[in-house]
C-alpha atoms as a PDB file:
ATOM      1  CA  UNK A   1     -13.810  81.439 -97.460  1.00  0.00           C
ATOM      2  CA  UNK A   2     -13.032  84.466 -99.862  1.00  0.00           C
ATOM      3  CA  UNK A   3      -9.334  84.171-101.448  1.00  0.00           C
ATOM      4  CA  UNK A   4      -7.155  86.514-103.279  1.00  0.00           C
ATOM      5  CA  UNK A   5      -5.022  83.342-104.877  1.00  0.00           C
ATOM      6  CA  UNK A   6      -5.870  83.972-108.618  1.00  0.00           C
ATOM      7  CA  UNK A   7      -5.195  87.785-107.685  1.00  0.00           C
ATOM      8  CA  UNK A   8      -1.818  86.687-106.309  1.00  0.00           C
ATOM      9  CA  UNK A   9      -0.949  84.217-109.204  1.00  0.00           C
ATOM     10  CA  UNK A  10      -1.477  86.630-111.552  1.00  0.00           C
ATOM     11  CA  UNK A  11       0.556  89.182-110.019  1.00  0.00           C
ATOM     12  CA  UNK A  12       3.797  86.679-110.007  1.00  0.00           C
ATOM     13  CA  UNK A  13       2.900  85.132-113.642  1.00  0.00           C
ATOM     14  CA  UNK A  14       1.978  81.518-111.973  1.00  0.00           C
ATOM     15  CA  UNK A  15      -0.621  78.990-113.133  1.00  0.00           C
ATOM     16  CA  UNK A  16      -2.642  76.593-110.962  1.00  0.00           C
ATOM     17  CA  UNK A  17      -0.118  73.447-112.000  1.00  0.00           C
ATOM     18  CA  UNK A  18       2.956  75.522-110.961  1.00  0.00           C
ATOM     19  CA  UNK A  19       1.297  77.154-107.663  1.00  0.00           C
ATOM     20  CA  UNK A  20       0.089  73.397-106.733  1.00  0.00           C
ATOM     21  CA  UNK A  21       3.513  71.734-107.648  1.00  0.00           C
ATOM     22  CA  UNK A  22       5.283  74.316-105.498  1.00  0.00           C
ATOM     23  CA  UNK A  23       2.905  73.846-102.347  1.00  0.00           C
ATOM     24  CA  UNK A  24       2.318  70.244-102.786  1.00  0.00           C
ATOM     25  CA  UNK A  25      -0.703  70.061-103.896  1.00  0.00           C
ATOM     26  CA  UNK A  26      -2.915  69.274-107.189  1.00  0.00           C
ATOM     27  CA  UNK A  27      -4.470  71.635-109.436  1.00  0.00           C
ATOM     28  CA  UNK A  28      -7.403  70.699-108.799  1.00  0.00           C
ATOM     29  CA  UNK A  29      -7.201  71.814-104.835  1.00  0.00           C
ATOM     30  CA  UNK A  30      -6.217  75.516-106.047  1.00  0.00           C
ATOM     31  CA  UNK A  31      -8.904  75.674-108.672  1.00  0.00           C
ATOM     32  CA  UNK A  32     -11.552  74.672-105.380  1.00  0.00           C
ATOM     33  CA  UNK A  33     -10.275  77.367-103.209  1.00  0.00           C
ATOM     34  CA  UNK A  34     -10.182  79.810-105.910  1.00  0.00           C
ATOM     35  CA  UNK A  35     -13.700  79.474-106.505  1.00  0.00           C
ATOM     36  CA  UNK A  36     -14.671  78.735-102.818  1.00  0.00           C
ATOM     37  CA  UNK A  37     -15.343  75.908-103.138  1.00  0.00           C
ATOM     38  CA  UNK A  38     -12.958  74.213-100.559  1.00  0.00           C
ATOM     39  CA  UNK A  39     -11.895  75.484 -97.374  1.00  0.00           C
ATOM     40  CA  UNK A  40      -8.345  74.536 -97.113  1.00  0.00           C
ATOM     41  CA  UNK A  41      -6.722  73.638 -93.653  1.00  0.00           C
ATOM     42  CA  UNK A  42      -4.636  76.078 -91.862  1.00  0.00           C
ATOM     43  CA  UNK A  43      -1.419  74.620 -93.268  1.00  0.00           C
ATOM     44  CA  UNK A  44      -2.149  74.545 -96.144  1.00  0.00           C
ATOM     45  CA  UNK A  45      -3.453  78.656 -95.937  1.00  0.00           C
ATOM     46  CA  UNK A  46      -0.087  79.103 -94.268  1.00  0.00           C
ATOM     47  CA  UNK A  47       1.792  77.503 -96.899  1.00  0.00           C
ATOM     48  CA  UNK A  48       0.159  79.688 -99.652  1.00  0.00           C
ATOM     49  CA  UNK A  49       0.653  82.753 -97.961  1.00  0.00           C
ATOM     50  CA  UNK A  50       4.171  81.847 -97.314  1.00  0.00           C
ATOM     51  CA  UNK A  51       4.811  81.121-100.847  1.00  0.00           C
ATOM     52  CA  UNK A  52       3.695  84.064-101.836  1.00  0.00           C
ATOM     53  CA  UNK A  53       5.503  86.557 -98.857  1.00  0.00           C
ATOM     54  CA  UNK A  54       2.336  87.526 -97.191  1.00  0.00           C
ATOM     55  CA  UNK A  55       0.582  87.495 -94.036  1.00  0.00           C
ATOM     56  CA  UNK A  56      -2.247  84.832 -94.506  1.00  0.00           C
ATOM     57  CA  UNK A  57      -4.945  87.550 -93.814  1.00  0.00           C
ATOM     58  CA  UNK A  58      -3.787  89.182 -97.477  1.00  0.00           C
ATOM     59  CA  UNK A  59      -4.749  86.062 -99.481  1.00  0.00           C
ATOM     60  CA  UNK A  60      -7.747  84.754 -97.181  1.00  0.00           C
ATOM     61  CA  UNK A  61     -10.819  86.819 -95.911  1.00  0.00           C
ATOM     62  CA  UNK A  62     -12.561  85.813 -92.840  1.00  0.00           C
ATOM     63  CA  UNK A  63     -16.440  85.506 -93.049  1.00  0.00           C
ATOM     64  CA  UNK A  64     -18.077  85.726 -90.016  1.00  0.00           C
ATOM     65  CA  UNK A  65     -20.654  83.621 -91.644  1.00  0.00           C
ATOM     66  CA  UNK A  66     -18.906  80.871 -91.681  1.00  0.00           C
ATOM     67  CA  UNK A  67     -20.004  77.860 -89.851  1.00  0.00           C
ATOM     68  CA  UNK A  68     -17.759  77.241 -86.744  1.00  0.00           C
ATOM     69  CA  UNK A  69     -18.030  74.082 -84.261  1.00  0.00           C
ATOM     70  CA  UNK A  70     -19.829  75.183 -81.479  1.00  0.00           C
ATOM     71  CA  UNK A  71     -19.419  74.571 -77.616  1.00  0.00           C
ATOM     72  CA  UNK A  72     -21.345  72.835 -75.661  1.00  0.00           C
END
């Protein structure tokens, strides 16, 4: 999923270590969603956005492509 976090970080003067630390998480977990390559849950999407004052749709953007579960 596409992210704005290093966009955000930058704009409030945060690394990784502090952003992580704050939200309860490790570096390393920012530094996978930053670079797509970790989905995170929906808490954890909520919690970033809500750190930073934002609706979660400004940090995360939706791909349709996405896998979903499907119904059967």
């Amino acid at each position: 999923m596409k992210n704005k976090i290093k966009i955000f970080r930058a704009m409030h003067n945060l690394t990784q270590e502090h952003l992580a630390d704050a939200i309860g998480v490790n570096r390393q977990t920012i530094l996978a969603i930053e670079k797509e390559k970790y989905v995170p849950s929906l808490d954890l999407a909520f919690k970033i956005s809500r750190y930073f004052g934002v609706n979660v749709e400004e940090v995360f953007i939706f791909n349709e492509k996405t896998p979903t579960i499907m119904e059967t």
